[in-house]
C-alpha atoms as a PDB file:
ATOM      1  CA  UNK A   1      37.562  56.336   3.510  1.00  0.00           C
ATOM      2  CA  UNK A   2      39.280  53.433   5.632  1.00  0.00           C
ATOM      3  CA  UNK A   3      36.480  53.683   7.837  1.00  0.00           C
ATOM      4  CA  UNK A   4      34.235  52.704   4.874  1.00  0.00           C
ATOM      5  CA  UNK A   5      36.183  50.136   3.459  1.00  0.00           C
ATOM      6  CA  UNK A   6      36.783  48.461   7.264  1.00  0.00           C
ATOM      7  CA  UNK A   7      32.800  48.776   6.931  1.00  0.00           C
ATOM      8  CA  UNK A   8      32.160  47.111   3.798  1.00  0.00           C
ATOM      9  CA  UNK A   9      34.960  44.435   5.148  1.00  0.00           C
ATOM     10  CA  UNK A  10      32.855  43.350   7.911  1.00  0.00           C
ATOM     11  CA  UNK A  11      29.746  43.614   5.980  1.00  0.00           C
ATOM     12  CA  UNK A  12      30.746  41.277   3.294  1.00  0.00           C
ATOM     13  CA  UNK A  13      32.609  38.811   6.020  1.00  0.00           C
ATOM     14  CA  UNK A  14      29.129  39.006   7.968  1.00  0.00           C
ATOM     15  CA  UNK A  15      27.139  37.898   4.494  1.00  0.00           C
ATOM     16  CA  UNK A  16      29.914  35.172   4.072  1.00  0.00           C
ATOM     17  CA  UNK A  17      28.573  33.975   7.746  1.00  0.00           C
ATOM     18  CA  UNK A  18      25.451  33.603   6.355  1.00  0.00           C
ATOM     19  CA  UNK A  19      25.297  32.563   3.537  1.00  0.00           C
ATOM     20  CA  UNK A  20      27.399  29.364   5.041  1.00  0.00           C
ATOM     21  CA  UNK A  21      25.065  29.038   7.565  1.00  0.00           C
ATOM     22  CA  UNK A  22      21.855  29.125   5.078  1.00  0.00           C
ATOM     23  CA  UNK A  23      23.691  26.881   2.437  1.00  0.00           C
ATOM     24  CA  UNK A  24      24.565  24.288   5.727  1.00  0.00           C
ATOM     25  CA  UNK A  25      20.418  25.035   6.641  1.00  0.00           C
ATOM     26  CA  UNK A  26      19.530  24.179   3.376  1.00  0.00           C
ATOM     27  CA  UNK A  27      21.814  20.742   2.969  1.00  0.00           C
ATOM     28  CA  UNK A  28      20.692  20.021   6.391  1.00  0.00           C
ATOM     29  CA  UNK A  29      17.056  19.702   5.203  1.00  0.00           C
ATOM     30  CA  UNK A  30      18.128  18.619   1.918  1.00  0.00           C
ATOM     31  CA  UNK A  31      19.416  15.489   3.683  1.00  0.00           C
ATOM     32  CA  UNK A  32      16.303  14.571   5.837  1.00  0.00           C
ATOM     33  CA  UNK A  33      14.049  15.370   2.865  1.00  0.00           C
ATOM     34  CA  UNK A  34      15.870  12.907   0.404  1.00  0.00           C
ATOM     35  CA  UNK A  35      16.016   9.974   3.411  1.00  0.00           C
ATOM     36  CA  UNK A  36      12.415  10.754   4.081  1.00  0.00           C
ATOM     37  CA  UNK A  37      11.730  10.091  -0.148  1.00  0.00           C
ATOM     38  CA  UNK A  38      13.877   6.861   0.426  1.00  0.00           C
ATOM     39  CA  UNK A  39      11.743   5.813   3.237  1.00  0.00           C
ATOM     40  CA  UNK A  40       8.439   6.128   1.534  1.00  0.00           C
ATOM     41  CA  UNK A  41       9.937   4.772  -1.712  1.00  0.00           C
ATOM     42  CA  UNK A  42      10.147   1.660   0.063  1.00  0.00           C
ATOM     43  CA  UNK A  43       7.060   1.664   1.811  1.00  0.00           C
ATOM     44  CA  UNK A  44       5.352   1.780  -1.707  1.00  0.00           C
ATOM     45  CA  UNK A  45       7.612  -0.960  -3.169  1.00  0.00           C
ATOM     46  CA  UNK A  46       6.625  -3.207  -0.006  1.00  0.00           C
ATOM     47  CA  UNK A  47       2.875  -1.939  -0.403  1.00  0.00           C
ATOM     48  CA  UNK A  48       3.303  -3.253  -4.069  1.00  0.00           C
ATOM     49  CA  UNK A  49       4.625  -6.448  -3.471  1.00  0.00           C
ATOM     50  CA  UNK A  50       1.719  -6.860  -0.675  1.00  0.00           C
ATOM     51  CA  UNK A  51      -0.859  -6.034  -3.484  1.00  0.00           C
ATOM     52  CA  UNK A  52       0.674  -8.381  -6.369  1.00  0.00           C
ATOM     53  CA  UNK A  53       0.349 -11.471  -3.506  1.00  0.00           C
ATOM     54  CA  UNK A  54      -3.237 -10.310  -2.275  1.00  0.00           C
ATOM     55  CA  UNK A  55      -3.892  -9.850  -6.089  1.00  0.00           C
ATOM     56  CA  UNK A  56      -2.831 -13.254  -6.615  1.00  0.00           C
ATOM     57  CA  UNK A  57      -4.244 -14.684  -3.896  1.00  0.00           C
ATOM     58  CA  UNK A  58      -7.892 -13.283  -4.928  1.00  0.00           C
ATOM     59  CA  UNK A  59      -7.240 -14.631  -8.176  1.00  0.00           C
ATOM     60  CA  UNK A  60      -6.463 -18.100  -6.727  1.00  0.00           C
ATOM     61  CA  UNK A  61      -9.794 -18.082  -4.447  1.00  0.00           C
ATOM     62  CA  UNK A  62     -12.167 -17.081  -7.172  1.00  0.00           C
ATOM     63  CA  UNK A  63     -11.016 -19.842  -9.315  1.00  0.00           C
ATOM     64  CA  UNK A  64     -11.575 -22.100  -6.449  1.00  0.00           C
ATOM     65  CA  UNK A  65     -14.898 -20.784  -5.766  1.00  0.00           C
ATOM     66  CA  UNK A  66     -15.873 -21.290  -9.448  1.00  0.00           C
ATOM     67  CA  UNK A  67     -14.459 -24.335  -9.427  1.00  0.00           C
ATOM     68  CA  UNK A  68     -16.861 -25.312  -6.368  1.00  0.00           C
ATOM     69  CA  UNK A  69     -19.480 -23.478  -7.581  1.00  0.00           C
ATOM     70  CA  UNK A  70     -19.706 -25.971 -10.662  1.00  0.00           C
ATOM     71  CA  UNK A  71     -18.619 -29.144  -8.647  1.00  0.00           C
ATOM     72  CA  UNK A  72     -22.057 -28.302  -6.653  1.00  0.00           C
ATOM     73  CA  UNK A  73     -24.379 -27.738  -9.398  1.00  0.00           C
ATOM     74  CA  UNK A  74     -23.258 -30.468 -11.487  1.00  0.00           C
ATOM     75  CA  UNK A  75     -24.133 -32.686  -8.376  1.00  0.00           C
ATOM     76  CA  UNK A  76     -27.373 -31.134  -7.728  1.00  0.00           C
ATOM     77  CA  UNK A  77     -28.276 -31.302 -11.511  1.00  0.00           C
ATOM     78  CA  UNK A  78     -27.507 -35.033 -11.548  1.00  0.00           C
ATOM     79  CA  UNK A  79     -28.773 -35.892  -7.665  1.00  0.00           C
ATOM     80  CA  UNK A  80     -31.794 -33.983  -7.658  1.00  0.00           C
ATOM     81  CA  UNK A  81     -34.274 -37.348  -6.966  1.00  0.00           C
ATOM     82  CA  UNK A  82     -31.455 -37.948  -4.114  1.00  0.00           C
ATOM     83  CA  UNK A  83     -31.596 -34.990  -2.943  1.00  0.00           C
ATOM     84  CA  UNK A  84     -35.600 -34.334  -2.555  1.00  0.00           C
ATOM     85  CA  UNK A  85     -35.828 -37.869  -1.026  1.00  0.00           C
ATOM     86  CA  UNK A  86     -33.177 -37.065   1.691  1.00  0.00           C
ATOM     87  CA  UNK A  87     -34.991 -34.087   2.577  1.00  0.00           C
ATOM     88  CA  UNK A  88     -38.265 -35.436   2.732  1.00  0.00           C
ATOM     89  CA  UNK A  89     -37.047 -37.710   4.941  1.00  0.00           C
ATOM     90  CA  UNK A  90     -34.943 -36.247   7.258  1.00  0.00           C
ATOM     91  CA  UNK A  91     -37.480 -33.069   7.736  1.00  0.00           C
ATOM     92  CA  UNK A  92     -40.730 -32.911   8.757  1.00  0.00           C
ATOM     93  CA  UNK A  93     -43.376 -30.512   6.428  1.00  0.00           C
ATOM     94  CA  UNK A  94     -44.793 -28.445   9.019  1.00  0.00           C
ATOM     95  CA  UNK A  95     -49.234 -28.865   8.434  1.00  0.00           C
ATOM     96  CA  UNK A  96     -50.813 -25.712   7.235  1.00  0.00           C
END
């Protein structure tokens, strides 16, 4: 019976061994899993902030492009004569 019980003694102690040594495993991984979430956490917020300022800069250049875009029509519409005479000056009409 002692010889059980001394049995059962070292059994248990050896599962107390363990399971402190799975638990420390486990906290272990626990810890370099939740630093690796803070890491990419602030990759994304960085990403983010990159893509509001590329956002804003897009929106910036396609007003300015519109804004051109008119500017040069509006000239054109109202220089046309100019325009044609410059060209028929300055290039010569190949004969065909």
């Amino acid at each position: 019976m002692k010889d059980n019980t001394q049995e059962q003694e070292k059994r248990v102690t050896f599962l107390q061994y363990l399971n402190t040594v799975l638990l420390s495993v486990i906290s272990i991984v626990l810890i370099f899993l939740c630093n690796a979430v803070i890491v990419v956490k602030e990759n994304q917020e960085k990403a983010a902030v990159e893509v509001a300022t590329m956002k804003t800069k897009l929106d910036v250049n396609i007003g300015t492009t519109a804004n051109l875009e008119n500017r040069v029509r509006t000239i054109e519409f109202n220089n046309t004569e100019v325009l044609k005479n410059w060209v028929d000056q300055n290039y010569v009409r190949k004969s065909q």
